[in-house]
N, C-alpha and C. Protein backbone atom coordinates (compact mmCIF):
# COMPACT_ATOMS: atom_id res chain seq x y z
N UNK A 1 123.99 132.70 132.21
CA UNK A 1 123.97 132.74 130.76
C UNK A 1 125.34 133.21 130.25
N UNK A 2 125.75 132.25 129.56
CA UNK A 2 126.98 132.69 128.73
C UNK A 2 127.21 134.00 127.46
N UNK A 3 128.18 134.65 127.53
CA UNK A 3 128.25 136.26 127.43
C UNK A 3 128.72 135.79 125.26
N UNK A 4 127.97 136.24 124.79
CA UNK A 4 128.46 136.05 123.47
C UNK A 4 128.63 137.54 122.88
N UNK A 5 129.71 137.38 121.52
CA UNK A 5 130.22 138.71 120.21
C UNK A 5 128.58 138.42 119.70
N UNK A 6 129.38 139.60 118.88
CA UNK A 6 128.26 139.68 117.65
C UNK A 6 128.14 138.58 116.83
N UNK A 7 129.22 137.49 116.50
CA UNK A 7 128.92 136.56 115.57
C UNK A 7 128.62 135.13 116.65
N UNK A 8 127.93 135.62 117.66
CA UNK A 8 127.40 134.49 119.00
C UNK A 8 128.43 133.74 119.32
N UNK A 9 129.52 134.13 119.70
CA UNK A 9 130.73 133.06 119.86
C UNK A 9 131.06 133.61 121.55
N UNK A 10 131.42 132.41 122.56
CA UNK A 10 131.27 132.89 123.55
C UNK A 10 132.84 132.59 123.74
N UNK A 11 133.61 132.73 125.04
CA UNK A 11 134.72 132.98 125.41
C UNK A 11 135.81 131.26 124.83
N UNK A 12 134.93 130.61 125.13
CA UNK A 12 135.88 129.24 124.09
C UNK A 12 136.13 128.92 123.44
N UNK A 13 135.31 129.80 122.27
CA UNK A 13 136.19 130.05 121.19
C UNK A 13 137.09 130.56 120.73
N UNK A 14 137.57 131.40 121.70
CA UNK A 14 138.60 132.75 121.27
C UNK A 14 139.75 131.79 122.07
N UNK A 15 139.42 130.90 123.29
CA UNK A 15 140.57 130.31 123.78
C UNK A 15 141.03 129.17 123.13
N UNK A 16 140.13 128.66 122.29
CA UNK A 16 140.92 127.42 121.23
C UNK A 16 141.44 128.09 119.80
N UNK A 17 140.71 129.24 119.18
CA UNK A 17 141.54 129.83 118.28
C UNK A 17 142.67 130.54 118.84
N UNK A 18 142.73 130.98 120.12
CA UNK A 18 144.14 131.59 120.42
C UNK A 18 145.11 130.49 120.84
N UNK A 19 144.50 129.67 121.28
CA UNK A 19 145.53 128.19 121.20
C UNK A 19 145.89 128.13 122.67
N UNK A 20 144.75 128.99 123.71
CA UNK A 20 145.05 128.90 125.44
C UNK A 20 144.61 127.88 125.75
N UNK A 21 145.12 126.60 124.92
CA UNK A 21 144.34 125.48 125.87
C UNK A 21 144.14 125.22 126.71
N UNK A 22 144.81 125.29 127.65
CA UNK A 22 144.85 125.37 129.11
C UNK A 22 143.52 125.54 129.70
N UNK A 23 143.36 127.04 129.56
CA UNK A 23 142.27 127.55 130.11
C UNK A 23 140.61 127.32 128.76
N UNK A 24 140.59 126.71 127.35
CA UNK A 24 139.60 126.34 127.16
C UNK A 24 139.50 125.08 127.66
N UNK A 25 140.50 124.04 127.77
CA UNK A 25 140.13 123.13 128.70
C UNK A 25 139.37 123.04 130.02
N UNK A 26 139.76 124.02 130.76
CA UNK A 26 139.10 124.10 131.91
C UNK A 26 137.82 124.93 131.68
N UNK A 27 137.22 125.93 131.08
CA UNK A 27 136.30 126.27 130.31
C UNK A 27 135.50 125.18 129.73
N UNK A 28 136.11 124.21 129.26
CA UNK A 28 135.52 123.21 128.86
C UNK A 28 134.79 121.69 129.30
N UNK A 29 135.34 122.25 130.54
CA UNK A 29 135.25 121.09 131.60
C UNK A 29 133.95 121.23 132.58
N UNK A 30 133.59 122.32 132.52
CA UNK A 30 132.50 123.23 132.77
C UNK A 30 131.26 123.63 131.70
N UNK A 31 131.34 123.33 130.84
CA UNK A 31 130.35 123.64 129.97
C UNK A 31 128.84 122.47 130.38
N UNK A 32 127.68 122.66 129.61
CA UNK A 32 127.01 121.35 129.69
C UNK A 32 127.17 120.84 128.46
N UNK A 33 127.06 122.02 126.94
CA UNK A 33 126.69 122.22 125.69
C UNK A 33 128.30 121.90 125.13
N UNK A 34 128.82 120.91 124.64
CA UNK A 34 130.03 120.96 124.00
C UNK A 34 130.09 120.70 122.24
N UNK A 35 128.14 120.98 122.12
CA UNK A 35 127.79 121.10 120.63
C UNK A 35 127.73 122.30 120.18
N UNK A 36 127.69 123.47 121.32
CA UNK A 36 127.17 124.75 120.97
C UNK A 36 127.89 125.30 119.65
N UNK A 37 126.89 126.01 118.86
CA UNK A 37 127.46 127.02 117.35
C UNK A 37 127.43 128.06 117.46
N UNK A 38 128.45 128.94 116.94
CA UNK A 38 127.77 130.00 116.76
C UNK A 38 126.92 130.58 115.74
N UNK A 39 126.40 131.80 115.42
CA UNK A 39 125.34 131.85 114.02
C UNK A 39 125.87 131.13 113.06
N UNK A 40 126.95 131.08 112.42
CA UNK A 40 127.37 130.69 111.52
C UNK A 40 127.41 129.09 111.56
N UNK A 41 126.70 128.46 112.63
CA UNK A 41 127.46 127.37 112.63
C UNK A 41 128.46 126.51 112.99
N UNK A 42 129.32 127.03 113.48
CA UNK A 42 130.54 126.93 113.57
C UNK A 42 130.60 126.12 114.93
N UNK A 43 131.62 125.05 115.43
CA UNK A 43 131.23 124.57 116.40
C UNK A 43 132.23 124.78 117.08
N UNK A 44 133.12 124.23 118.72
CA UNK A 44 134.06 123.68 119.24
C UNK A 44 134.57 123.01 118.44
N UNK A 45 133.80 122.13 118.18
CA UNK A 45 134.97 121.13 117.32
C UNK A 45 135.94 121.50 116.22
N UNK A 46 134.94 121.97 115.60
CA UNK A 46 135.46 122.80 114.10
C UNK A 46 136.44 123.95 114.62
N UNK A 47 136.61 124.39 115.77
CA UNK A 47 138.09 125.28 116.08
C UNK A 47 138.71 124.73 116.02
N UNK A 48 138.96 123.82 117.16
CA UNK A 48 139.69 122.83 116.82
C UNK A 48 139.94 122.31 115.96
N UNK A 49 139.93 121.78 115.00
CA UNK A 49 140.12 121.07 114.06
C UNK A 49 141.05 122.39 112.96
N UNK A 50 140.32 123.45 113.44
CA UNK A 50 141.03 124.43 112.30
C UNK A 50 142.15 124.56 112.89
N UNK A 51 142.45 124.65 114.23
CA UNK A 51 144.00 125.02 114.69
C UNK A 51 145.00 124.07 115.30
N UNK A 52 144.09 123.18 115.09
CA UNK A 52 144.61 121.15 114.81
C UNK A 52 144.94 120.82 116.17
N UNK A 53 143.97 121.45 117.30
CA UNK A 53 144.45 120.89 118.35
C UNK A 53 143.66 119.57 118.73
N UNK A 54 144.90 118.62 118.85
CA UNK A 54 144.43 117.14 119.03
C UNK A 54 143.86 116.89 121.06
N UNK A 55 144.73 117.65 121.42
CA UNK A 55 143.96 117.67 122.66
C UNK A 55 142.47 118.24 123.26
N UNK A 56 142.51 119.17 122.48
CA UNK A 56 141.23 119.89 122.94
C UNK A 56 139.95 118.91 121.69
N UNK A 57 139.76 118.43 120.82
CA UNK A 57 139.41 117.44 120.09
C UNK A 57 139.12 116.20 120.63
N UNK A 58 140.17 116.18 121.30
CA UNK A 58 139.52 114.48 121.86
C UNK A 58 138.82 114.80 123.08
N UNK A 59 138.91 116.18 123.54
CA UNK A 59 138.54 116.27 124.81
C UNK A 59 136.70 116.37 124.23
N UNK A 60 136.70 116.91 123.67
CA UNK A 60 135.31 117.28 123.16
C UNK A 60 134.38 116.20 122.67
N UNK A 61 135.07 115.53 121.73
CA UNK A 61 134.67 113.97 121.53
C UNK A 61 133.91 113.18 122.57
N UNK A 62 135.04 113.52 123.88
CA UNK A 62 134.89 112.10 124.71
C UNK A 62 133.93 113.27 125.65
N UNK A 63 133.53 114.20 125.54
CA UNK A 63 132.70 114.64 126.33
C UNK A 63 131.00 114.44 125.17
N UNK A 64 130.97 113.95 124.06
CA UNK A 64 130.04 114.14 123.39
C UNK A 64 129.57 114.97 122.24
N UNK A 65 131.04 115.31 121.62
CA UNK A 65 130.88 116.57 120.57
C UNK A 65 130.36 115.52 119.59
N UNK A 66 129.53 115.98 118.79
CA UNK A 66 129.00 115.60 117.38
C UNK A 66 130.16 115.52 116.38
N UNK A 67 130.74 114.03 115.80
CA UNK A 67 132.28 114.32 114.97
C UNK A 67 131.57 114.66 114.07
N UNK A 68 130.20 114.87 112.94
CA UNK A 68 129.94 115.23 111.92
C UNK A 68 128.95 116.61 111.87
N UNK A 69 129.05 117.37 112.97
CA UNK A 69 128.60 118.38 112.92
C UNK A 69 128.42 119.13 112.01
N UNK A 70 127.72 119.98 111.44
CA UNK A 70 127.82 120.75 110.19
C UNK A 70 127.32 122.22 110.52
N UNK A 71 128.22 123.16 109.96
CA UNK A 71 128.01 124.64 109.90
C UNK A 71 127.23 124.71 109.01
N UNK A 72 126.79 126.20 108.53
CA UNK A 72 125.65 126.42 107.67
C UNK A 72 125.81 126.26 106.62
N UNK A 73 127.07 126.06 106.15
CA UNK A 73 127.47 125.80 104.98
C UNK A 73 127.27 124.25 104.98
N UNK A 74 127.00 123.49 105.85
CA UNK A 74 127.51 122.20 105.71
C UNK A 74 128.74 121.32 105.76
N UNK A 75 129.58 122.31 106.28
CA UNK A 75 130.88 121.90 106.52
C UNK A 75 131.05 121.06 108.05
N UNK A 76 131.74 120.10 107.96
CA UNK A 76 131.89 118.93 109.15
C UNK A 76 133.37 119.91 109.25
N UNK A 77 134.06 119.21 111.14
CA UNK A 77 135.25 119.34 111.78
C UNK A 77 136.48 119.10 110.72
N UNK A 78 136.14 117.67 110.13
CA UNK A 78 136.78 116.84 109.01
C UNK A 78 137.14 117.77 107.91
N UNK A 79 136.29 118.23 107.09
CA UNK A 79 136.09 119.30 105.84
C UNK A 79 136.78 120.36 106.42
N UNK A 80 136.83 120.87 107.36
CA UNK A 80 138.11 121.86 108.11
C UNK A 80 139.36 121.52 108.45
N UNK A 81 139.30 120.41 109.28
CA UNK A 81 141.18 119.81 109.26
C UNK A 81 141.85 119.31 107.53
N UNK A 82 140.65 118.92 106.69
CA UNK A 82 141.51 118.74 105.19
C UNK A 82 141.34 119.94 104.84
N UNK A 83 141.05 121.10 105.05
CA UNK A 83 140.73 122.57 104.39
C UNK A 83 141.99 122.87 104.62
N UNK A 84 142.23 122.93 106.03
CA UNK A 84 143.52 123.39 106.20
C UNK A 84 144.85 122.96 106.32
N UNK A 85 144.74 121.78 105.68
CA UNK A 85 145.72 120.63 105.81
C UNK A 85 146.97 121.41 105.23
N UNK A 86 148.27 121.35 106.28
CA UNK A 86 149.49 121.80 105.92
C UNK A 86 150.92 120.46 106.00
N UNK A 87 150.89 119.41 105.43
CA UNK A 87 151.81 118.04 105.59
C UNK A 87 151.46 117.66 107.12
N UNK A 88 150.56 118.13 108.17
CA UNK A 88 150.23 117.54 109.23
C UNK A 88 148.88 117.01 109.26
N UNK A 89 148.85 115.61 108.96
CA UNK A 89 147.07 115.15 108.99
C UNK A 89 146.77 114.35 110.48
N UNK A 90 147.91 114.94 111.66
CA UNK A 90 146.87 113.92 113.30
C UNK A 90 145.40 114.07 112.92
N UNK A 91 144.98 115.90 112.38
CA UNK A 91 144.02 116.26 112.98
C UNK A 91 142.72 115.01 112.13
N UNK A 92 143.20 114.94 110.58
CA UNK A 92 142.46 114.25 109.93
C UNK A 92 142.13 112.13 110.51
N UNK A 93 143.47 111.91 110.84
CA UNK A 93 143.23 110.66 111.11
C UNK A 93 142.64 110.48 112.36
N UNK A 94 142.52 111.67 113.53
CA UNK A 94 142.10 111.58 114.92
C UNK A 94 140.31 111.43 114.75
N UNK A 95 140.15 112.28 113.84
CA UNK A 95 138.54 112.47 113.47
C UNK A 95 137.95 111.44 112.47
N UNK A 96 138.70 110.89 111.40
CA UNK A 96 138.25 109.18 111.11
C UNK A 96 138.05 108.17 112.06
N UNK A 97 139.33 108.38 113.21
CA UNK A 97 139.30 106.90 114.08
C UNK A 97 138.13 107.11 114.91
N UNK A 98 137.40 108.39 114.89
CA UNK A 98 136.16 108.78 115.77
C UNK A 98 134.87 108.45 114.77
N UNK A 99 135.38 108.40 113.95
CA UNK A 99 133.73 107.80 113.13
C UNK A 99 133.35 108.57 111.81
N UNK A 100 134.44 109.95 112.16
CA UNK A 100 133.91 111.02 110.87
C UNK A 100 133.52 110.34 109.55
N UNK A 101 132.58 111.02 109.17
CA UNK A 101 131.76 110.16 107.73
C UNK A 101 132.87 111.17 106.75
N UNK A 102 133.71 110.75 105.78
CA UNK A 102 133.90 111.27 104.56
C UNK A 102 133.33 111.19 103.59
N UNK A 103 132.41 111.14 103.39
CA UNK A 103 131.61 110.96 102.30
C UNK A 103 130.52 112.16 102.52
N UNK A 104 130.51 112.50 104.04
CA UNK A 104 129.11 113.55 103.87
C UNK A 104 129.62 114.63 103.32
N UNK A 105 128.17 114.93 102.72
CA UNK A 105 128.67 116.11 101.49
C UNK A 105 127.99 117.70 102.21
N UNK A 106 128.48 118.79 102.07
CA UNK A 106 128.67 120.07 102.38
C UNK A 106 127.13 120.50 101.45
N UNK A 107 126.61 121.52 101.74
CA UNK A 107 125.47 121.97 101.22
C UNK A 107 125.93 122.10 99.61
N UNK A 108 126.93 121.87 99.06
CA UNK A 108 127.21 122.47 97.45
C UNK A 108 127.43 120.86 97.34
N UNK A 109 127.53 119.73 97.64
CA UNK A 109 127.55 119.06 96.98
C UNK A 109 129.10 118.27 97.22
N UNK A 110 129.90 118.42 98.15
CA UNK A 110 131.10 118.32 97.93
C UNK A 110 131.75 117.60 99.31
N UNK A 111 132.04 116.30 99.44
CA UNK A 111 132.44 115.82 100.54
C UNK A 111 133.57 115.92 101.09
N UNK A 112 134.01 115.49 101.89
CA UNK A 112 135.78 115.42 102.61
C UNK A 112 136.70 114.81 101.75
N UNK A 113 135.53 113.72 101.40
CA UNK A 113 136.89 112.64 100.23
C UNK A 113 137.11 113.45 99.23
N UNK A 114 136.21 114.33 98.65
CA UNK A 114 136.38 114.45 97.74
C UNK A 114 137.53 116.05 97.41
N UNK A 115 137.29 116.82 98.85
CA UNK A 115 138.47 118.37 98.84
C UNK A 115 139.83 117.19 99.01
N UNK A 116 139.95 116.47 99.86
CA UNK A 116 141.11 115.55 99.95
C UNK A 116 141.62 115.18 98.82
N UNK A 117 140.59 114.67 97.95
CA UNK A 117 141.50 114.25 96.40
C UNK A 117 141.99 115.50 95.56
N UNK A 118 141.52 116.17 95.69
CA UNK A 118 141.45 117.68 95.21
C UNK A 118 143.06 118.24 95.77
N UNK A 119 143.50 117.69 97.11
CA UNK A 119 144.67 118.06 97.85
C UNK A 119 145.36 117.37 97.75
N UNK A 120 145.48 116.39 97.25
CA UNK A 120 146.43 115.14 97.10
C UNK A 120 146.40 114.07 98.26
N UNK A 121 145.28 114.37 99.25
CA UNK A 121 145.38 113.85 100.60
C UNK A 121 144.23 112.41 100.36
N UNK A 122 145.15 111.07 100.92
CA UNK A 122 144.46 110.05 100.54
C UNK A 122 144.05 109.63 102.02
N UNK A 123 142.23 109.55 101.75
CA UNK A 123 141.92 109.21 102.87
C UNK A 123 141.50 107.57 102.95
């Protein structure tokens, strides 16, 4: 059984937000669950996507990550790489060419296309 924090997040998450790809790769290569959330929701993917790593992303993909996953808020991977969009969109166009729906909307009502227009970001 995998060792989780208080906010249920187990050791692969801390290695894709710290950006050790290396070793969440290989962590990752080993998993069965590459959908797992923590309470909040929150997935693999959606680290990724927040710290725009295109490698660890496709790795997850092609192992079976859900591209429209949603946290409790309703937030998809997608709704996180345009959240945090800084003039670098791989992370956004890597997760369209995978199927991401922009149009699904977040529990308030509010889709990807639509924080994107909001950002100037044309999807």
């Amino acid at each position: 059984m995998q060792k989780l924090d208080e906010v249920g997040r187990d050791a692969i998450f801390y290695k894709i937000i710290d950006k050790e790809f290396g070793e969440a790769k290989q962590l990752l290569e080993s998993t069965k669950n590459v959908n797992f959330q923590d309470e909040n929701g929150y997935s693999y993917l959606h680290c990724a996507a927040q710290v725009k790593s295109i490698e660890i992303a496709t790795l997850l993909i092609n192992k079976g990550a859900i591209i429209d996953i949603q946290d409790k808020y309703g937030k998809t991977p997608l709704m996180v790489a345009i959240s945090d969009y800084n003039g670098d969109d791989k992370m956004i166009k890597l997760l369209l060419e995978y199927g991401a729906n922009k149009e699904m909307e977040n529990n308030y009502g509010i889709s990807a296309i639509k924080v994107a227009a909001m950002k100037g970001i044309d999807l």
